[in-house]
N, C-alpha and C. Protein backbone atom coordinates (compact mmCIF):
# COMPACT_ATOMS: atom_id res chain seq x y z
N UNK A 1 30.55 -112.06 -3.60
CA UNK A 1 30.03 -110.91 -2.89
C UNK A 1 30.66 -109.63 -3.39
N UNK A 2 31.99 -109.90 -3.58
CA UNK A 2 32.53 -108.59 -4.00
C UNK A 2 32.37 -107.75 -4.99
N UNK A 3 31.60 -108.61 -6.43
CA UNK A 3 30.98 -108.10 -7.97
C UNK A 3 29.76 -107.57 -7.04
N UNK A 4 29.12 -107.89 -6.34
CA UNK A 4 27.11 -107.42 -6.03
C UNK A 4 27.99 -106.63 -5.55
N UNK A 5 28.70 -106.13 -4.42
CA UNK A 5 29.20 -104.75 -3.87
C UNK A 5 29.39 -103.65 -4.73
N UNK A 6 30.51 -104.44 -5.83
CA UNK A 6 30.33 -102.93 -6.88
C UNK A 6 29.69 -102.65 -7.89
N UNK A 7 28.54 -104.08 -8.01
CA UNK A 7 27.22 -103.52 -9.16
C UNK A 7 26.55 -102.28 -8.17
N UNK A 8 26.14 -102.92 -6.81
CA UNK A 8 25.55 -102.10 -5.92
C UNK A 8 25.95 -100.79 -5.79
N UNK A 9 27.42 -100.27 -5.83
CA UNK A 9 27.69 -98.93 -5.62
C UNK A 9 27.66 -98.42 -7.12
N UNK A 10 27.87 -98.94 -8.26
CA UNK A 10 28.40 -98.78 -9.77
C UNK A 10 26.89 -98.03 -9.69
N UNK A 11 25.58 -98.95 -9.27
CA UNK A 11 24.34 -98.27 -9.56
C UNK A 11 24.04 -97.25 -8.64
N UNK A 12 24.54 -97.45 -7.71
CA UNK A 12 23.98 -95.97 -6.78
C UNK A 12 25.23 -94.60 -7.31
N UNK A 13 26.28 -94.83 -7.78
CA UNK A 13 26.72 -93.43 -8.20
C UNK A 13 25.87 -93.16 -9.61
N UNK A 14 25.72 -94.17 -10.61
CA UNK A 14 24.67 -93.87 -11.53
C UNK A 14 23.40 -93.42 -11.39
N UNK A 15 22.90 -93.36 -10.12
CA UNK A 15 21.56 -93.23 -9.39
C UNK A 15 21.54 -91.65 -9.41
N UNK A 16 22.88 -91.55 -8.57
CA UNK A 16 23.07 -90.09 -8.20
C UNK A 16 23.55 -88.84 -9.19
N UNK A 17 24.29 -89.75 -10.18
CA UNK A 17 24.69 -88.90 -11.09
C UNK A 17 23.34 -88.64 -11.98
N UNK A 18 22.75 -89.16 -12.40
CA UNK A 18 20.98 -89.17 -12.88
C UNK A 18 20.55 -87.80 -11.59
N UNK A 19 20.39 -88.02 -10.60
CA UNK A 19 19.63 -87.29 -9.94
C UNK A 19 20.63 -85.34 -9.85
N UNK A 20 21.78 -85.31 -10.02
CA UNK A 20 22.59 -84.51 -10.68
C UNK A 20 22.13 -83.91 -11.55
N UNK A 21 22.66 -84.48 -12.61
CA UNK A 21 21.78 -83.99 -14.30
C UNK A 21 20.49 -83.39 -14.05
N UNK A 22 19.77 -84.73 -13.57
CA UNK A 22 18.00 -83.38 -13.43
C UNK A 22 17.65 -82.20 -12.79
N UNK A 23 18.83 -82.31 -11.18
CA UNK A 23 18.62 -80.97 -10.87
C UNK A 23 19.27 -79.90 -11.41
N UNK A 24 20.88 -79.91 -12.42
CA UNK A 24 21.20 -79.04 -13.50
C UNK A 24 20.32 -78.91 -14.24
N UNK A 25 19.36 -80.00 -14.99
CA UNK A 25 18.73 -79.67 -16.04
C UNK A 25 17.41 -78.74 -15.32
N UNK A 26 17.22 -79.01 -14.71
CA UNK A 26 16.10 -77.87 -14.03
C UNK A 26 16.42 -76.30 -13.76
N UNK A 27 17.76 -76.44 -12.79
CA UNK A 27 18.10 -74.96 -12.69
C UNK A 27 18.47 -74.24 -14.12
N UNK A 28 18.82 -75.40 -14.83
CA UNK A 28 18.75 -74.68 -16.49
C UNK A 28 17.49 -74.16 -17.02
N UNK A 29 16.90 -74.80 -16.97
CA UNK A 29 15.56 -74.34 -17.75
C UNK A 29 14.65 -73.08 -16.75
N UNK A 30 14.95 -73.23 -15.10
CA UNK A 30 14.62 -71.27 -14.66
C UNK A 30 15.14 -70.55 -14.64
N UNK A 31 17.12 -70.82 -15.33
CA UNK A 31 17.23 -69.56 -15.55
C UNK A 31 17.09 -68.97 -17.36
N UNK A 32 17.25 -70.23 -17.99
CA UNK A 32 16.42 -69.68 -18.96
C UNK A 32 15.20 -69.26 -19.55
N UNK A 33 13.96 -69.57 -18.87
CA UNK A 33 12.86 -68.91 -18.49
C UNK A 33 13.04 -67.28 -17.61
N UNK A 34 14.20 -67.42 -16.86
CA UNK A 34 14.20 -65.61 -16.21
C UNK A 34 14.69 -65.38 -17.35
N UNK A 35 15.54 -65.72 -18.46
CA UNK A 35 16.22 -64.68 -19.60
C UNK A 35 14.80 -64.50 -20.51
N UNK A 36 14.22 -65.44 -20.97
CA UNK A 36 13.50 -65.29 -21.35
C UNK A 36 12.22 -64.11 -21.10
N UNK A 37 11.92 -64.24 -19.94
CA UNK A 37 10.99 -63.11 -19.70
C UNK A 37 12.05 -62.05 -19.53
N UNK A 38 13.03 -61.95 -18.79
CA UNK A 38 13.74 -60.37 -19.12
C UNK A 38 13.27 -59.69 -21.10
N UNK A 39 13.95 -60.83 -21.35
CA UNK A 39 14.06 -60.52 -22.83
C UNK A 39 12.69 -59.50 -23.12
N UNK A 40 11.69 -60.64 -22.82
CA UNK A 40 10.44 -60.43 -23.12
C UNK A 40 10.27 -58.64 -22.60
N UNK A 41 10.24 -58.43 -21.63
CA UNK A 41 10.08 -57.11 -20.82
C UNK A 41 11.00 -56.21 -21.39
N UNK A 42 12.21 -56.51 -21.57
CA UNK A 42 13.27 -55.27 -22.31
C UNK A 42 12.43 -54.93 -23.91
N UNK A 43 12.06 -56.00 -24.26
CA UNK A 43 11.69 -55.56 -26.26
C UNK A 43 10.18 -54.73 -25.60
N UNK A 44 9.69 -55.07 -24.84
CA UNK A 44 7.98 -54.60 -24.66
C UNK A 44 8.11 -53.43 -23.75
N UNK A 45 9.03 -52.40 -23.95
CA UNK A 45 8.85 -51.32 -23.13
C UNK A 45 7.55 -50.23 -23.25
N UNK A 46 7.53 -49.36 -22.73
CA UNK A 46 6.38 -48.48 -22.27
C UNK A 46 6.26 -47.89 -23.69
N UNK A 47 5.19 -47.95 -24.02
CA UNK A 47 5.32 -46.68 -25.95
C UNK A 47 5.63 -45.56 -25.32
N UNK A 48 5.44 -44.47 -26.07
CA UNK A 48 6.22 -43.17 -26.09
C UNK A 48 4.63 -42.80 -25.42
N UNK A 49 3.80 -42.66 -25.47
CA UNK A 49 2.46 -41.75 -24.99
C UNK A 49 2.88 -42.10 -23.29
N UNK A 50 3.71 -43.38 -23.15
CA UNK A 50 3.65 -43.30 -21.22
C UNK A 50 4.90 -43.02 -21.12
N UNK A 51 6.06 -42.32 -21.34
CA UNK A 51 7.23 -42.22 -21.02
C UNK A 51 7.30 -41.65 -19.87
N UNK A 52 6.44 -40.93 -19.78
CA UNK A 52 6.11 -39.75 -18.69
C UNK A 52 5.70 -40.60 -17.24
N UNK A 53 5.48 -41.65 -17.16
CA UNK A 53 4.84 -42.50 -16.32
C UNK A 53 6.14 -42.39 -15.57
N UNK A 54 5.61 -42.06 -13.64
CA UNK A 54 6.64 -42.44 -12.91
C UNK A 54 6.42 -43.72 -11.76
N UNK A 55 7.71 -44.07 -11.38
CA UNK A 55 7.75 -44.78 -10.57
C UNK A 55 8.27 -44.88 -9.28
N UNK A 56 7.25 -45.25 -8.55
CA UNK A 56 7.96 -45.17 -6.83
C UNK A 56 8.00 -46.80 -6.19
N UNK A 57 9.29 -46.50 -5.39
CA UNK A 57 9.37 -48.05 -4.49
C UNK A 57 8.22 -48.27 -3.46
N UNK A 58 7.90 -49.28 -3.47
CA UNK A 58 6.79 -49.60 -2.52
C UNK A 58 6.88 -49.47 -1.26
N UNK A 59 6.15 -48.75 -0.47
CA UNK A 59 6.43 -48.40 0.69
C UNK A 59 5.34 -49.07 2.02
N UNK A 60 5.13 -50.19 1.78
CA UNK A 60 4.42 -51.49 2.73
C UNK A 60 2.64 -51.19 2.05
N UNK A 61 2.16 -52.11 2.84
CA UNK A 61 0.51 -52.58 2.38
C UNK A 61 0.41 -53.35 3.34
N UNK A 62 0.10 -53.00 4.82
CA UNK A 62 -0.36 -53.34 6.02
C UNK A 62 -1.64 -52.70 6.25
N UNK A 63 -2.16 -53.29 6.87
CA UNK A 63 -3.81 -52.35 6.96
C UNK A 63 -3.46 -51.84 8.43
N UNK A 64 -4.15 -50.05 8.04
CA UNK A 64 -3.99 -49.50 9.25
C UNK A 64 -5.47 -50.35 10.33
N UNK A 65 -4.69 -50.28 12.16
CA UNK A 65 -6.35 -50.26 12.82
C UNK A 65 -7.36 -49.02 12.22
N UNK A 66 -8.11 -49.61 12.86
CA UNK A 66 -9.02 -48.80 13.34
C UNK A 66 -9.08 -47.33 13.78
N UNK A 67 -9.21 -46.50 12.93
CA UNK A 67 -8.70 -44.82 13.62
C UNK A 67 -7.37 -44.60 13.88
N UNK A 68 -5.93 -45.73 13.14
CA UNK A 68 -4.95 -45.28 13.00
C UNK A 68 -5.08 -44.09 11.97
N UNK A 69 -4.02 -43.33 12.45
CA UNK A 69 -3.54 -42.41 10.83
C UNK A 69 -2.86 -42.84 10.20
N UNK A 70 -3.30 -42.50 8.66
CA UNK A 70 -2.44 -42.63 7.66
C UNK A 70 -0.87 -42.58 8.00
N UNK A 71 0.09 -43.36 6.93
CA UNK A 71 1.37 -42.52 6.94
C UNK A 71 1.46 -41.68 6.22
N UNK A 72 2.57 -40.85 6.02
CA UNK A 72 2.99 -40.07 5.40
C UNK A 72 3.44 -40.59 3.82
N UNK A 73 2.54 -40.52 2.76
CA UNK A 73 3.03 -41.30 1.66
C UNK A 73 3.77 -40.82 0.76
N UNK A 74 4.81 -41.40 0.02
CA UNK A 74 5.71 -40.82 -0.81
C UNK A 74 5.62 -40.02 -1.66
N UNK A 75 3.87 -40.17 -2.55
CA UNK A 75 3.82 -39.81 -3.55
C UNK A 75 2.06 -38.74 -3.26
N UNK A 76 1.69 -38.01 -4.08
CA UNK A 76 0.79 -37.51 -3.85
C UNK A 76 0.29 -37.52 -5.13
N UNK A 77 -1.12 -37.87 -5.51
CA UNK A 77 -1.44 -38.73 -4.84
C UNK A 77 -0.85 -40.22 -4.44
N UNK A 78 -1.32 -40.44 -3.37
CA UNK A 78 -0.26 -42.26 -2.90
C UNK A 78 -0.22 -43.10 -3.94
N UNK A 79 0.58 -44.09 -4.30
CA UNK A 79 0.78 -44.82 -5.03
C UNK A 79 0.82 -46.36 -4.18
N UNK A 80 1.51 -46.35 -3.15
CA UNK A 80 1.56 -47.73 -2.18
C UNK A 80 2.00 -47.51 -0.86
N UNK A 81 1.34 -48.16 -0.29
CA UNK A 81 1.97 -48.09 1.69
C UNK A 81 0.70 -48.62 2.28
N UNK A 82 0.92 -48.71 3.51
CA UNK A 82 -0.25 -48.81 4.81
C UNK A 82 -1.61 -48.03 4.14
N UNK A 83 -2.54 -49.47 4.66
CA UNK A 83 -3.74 -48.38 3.86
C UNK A 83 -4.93 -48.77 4.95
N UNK A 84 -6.27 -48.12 4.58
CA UNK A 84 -7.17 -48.84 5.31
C UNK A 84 -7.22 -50.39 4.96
N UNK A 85 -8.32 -51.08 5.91
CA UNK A 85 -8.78 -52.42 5.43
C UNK A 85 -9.57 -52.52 4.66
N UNK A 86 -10.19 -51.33 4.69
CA UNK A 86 -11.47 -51.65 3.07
C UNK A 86 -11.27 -50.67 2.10
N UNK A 87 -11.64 -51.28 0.84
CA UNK A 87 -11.70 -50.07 -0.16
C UNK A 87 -12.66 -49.98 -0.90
N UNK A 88 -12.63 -49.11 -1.29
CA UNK A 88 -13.62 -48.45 -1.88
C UNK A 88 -14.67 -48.90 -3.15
N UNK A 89 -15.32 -49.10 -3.99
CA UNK A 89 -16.25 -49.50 -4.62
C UNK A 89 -15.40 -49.08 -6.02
N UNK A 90 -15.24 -50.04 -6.83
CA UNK A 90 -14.74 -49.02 -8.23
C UNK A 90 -16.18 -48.61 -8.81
N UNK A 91 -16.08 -47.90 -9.77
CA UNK A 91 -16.59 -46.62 -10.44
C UNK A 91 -16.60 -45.23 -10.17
N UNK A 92 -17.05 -43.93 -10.17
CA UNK A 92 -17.78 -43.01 -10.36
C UNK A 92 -18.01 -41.96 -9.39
N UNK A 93 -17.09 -41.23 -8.94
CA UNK A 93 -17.24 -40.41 -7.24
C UNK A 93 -17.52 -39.15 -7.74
N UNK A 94 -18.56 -38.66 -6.92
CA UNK A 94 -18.23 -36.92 -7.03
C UNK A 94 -17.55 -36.13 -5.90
N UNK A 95 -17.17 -37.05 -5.12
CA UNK A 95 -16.34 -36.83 -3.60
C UNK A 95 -14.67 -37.23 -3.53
N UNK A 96 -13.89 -36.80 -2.97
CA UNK A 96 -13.02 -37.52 -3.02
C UNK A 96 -12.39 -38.68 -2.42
N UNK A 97 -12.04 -39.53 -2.68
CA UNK A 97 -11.52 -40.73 -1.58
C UNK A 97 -10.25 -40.68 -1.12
N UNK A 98 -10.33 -40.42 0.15
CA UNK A 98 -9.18 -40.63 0.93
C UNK A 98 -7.62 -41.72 -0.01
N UNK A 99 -6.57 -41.11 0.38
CA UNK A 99 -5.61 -41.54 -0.30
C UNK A 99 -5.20 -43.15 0.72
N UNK A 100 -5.61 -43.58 1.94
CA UNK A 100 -5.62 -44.78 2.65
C UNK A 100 -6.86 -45.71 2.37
N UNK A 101 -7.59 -45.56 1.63
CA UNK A 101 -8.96 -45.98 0.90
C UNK A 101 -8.44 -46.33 -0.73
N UNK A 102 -8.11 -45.36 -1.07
CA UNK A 102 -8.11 -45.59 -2.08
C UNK A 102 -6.70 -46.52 -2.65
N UNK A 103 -5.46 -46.80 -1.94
CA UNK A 103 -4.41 -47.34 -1.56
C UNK A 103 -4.64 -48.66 -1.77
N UNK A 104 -5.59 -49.13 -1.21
CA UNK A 104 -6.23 -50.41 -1.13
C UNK A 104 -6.78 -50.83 -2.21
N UNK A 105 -7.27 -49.81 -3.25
CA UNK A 105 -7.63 -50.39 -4.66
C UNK A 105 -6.99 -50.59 -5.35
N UNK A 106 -5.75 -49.36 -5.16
CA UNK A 106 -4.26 -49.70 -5.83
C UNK A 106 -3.93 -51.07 -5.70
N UNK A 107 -3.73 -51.53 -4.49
CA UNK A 107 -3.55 -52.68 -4.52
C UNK A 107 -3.86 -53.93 -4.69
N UNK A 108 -4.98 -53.99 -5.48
CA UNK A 108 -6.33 -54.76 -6.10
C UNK A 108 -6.05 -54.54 -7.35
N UNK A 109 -5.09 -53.71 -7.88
CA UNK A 109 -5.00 -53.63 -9.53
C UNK A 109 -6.05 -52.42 -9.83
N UNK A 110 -6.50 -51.99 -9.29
CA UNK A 110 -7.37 -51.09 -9.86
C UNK A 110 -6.59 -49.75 -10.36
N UNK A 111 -7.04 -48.90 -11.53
CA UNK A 111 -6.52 -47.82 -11.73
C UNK A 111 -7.54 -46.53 -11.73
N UNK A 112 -7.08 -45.36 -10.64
CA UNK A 112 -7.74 -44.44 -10.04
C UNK A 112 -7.11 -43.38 -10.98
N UNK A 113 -8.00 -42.77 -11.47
CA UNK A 113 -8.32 -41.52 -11.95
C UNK A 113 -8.88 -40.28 -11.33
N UNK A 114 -7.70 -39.46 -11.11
CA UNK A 114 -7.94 -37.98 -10.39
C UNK A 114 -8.22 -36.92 -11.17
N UNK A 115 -9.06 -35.66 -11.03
CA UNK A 115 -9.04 -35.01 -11.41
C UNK A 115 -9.48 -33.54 -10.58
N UNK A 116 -8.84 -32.36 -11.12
CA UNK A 116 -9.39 -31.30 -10.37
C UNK A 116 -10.45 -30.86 -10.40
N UNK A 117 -11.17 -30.50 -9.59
CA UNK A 117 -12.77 -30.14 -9.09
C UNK A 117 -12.71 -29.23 -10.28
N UNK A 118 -12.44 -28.15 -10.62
CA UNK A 118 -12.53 -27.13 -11.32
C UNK A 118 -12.35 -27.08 -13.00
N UNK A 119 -12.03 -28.80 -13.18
CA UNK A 119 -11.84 -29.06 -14.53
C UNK A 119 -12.95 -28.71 -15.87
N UNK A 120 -12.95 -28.81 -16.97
CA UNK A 120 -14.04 -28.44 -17.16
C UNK A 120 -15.02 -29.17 -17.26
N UNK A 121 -16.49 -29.14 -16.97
CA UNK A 121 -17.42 -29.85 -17.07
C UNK A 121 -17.66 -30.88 -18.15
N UNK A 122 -17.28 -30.21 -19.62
CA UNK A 122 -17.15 -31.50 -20.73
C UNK A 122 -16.01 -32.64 -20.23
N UNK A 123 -14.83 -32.17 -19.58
CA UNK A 123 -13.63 -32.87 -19.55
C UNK A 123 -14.19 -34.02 -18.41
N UNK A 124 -14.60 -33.85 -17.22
CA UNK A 124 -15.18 -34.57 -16.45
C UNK A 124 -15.98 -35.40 -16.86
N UNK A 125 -17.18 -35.21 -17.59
CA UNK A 125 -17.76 -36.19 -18.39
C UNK A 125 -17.26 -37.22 -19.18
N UNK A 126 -16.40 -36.74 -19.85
CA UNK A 126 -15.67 -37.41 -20.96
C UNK A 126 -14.78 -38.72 -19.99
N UNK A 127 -14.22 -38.07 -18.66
CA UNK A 127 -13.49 -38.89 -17.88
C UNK A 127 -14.49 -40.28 -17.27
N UNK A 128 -15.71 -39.66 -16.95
CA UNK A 128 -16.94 -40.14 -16.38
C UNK A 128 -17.16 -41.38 -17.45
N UNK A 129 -17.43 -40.84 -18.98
CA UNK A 129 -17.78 -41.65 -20.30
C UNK A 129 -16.67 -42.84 -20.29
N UNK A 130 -15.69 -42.28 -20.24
CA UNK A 130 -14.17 -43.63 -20.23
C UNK A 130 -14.62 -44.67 -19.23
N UNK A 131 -14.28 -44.50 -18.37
CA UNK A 131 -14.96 -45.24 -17.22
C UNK A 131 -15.91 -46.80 -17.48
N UNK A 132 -16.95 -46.09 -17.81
CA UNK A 132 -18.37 -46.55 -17.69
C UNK A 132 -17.65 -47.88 -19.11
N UNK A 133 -16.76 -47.22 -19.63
CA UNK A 133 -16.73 -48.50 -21.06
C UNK A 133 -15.61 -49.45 -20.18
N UNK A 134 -15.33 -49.29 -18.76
CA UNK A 134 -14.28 -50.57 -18.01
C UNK A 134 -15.38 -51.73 -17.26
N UNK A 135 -15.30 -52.39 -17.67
CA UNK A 135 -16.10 -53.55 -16.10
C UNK A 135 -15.37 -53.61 -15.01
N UNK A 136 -14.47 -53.32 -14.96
CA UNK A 136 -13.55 -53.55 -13.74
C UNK A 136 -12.40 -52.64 -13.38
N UNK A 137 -12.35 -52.61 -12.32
CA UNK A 137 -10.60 -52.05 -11.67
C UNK A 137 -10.33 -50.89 -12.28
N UNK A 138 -11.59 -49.98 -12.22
CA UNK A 138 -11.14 -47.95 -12.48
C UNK A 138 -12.16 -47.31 -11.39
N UNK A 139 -11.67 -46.58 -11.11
CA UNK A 139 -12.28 -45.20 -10.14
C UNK A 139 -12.04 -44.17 -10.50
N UNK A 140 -12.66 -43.30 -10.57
CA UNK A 140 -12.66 -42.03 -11.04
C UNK A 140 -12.95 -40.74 -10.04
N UNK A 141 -12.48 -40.23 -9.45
CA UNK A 141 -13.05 -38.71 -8.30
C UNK A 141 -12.42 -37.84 -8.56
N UNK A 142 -12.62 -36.57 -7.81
CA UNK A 142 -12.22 -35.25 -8.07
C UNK A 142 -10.78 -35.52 -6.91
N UNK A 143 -10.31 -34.72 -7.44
CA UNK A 143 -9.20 -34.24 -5.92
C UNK A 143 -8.51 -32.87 -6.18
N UNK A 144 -8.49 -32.08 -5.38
CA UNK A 144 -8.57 -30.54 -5.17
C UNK A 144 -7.43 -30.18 -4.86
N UNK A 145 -6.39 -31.10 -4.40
CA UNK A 145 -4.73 -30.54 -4.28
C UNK A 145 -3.85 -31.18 -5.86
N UNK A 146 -4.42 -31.95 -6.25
CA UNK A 146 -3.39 -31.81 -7.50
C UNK A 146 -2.86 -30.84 -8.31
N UNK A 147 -1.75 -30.95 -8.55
CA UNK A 147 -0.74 -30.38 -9.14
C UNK A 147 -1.04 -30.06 -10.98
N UNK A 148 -1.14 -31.24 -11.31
CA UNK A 148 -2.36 -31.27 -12.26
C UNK A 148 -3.28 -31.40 -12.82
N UNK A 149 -4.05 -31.16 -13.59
CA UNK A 149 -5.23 -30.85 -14.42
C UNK A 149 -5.92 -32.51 -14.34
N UNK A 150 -4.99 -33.82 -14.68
CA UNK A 150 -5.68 -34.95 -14.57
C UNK A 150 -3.95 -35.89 -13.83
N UNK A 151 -4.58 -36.86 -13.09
CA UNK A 151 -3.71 -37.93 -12.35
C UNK A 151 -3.84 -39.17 -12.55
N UNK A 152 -3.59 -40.08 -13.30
CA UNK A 152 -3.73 -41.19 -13.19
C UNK A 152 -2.71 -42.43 -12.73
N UNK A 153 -3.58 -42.75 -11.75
CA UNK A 153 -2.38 -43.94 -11.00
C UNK A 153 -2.71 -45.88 -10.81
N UNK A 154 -1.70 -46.17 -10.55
CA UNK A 154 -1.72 -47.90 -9.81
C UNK A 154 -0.76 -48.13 -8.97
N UNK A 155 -0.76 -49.35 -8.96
CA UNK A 155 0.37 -49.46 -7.41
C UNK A 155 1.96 -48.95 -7.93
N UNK A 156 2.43 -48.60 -7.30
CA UNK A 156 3.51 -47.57 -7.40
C UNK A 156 3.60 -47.14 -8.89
N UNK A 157 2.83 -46.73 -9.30
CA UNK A 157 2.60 -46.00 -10.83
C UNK A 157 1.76 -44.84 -10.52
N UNK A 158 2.57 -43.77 -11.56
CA UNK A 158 1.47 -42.21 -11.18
C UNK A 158 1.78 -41.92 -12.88
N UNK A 159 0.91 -41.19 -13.49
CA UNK A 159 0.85 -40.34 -14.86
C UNK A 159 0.34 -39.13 -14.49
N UNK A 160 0.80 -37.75 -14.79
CA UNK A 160 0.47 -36.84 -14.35
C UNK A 160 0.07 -36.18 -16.13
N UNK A 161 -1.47 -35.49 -16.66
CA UNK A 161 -1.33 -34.98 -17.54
C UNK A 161 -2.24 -33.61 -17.32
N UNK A 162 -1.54 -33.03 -18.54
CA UNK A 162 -1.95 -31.48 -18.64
C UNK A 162 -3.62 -31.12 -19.15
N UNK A 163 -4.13 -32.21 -19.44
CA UNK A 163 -5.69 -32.15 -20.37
C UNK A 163 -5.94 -33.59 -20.09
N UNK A 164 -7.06 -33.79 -20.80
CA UNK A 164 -8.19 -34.86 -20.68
C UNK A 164 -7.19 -35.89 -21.91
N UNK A 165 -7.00 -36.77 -21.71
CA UNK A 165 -6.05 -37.53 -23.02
C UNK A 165 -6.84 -39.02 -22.97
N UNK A 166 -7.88 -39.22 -23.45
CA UNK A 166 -8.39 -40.42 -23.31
C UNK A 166 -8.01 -40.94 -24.12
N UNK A 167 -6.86 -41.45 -25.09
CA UNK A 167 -6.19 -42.37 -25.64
C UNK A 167 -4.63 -42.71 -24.73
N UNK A 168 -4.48 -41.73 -23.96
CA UNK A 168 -3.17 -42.17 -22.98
C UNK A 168 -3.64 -42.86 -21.72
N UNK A 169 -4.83 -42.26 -21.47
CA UNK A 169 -5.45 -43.13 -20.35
C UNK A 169 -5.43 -44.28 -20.58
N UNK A 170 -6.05 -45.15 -21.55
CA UNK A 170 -6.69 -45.59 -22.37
C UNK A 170 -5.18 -46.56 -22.40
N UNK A 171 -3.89 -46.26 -22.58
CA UNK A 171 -2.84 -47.02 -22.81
C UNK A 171 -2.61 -47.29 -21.19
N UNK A 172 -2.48 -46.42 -20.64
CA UNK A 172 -2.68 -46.49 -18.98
C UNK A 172 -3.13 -47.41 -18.47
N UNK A 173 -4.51 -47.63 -18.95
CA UNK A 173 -5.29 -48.25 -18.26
C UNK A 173 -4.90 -49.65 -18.54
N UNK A 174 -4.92 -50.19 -20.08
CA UNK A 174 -4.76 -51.58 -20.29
C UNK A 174 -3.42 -52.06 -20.60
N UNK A 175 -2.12 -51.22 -19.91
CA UNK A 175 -0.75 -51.97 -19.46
C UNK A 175 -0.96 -52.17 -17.74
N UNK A 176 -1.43 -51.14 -17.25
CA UNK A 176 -1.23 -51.20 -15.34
C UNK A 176 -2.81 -51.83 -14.78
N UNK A 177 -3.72 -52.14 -15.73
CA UNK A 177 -4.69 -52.70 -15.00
C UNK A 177 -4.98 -53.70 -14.44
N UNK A 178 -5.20 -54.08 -13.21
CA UNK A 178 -4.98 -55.56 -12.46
C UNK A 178 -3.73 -55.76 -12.54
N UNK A 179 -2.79 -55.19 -12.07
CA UNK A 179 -1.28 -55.17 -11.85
C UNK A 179 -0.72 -55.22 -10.76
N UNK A 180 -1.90 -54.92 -9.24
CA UNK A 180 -1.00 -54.54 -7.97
C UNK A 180 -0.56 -56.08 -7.48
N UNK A 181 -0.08 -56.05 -6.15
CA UNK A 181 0.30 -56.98 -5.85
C UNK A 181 -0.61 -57.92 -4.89
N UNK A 182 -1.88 -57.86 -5.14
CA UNK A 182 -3.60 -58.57 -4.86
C UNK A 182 -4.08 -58.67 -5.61
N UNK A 183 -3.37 -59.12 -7.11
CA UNK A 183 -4.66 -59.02 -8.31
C UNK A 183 -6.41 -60.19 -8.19
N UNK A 184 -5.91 -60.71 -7.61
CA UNK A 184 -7.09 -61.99 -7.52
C UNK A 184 -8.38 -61.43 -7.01
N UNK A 185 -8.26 -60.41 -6.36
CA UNK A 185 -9.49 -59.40 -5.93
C UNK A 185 -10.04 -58.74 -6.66
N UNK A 186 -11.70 -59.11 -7.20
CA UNK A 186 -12.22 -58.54 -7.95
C UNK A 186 -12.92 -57.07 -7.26
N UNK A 187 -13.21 -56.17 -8.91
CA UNK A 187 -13.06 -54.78 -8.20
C UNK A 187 -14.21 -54.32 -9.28
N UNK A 188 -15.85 -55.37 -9.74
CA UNK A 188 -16.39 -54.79 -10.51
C UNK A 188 -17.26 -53.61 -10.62
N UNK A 189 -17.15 -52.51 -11.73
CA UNK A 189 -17.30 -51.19 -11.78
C UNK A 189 -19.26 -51.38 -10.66
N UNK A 190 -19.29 -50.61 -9.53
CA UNK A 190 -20.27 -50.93 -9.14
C UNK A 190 -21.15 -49.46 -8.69
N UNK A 191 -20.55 -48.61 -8.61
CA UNK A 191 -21.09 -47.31 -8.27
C UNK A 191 -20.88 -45.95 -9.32
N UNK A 192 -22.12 -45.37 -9.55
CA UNK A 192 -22.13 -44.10 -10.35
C UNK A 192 -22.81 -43.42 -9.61
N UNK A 193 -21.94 -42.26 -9.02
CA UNK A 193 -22.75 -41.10 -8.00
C UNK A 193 -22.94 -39.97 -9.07
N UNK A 194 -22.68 -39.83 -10.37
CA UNK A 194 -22.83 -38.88 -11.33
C UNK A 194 -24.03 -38.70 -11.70
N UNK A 195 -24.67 -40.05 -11.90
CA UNK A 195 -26.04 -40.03 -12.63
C UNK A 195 -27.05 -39.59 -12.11
């Protein structure tokens, strides 16, 4: 009896020491998968056309009720927080969309394109023309308090530029597009109030 006692324990510390090893060998291989993607993200930084790109901490994505008000959002235009429950249609506005509307697309990955009412008519077009070449996840409207000339944003991402730059957009668009933190929500380009 006394040899089966210590084959019996000889195999259960071998049992356990096996079950040891695999869970080291596991926590090995996610944290070398996190180095790995760090890595990955440190060599793949922003090119030089987005340096200018800022960033804000996320400030919630709760849907307001019904005829709540907005909060007060960090960034102007908003970048992330409490928003309505529905949003808005991507493509093509000649109106502007509320920054709790449009919050909600942010958070769908979509990237919203602002611009001032007073821009020039070719420049608007041209913004209008960009657009129309996305299937998905861009909006485009006027907005009348910006600071500048064109705005382009995603979830806590804002680009602020001085002119129409449809090759920075253009980099804009296909690093932060379908990026928020709801990407699985499709957002196809469905409305043109221009035409």
């Amino acid at each position: 009896m006394g040899k089966k006692s210590s084959r019996r324990a000889q195999a259960k510390k071998s049992a356990m020491a096996r079950k040891r090893r695999k869970r080291l060998l596991v926590w090995f291989g996610v944290a070398a998968g996190l180095i790995v993607i760090a890595m990955l993200v440190l060599r793949n930084p922003l090119p030089e056309e987005l340096a200018a790109v800022e960033s804000f901490a996320p400030t919630g994505r709760a849907h307001l009720a019904e005829g709540e008000a907005p909060p007060d959002y960090s960034s102007s235009p908003a970048t992330s927080g409490d928003h309505s429950a529905s949003s808005a249609d991507c493509g093509i506005y000649t109106s502007e969309i509320p920054d709790q509307i449009q919050v909600h697309n942010l958070e769908h990955g979509t990237v919203v394109i602002q611009y001032r009412p007073e821009l020039d008519p070719g420049d608007i077009e041209a913004l209008r023309e960009y657009a129309r070449t996305k299937p998905s996840h861009i909006l485009v409207a006027p907005r009348s308090d910006l600071d500048d000339p064109v705005v382009v944003t995603s979830w806590t991402r804002m680009l602020r530029l001085e002119s129409v730059d449809l090759d920075t957009i253009d980099l804009y668009y296909e690093r932060f597009a379908v990026t928020g933190p709801e990407v699985g929500v499709p957002c196809a380009f469905a409305i043109d109030q221009s035409l």
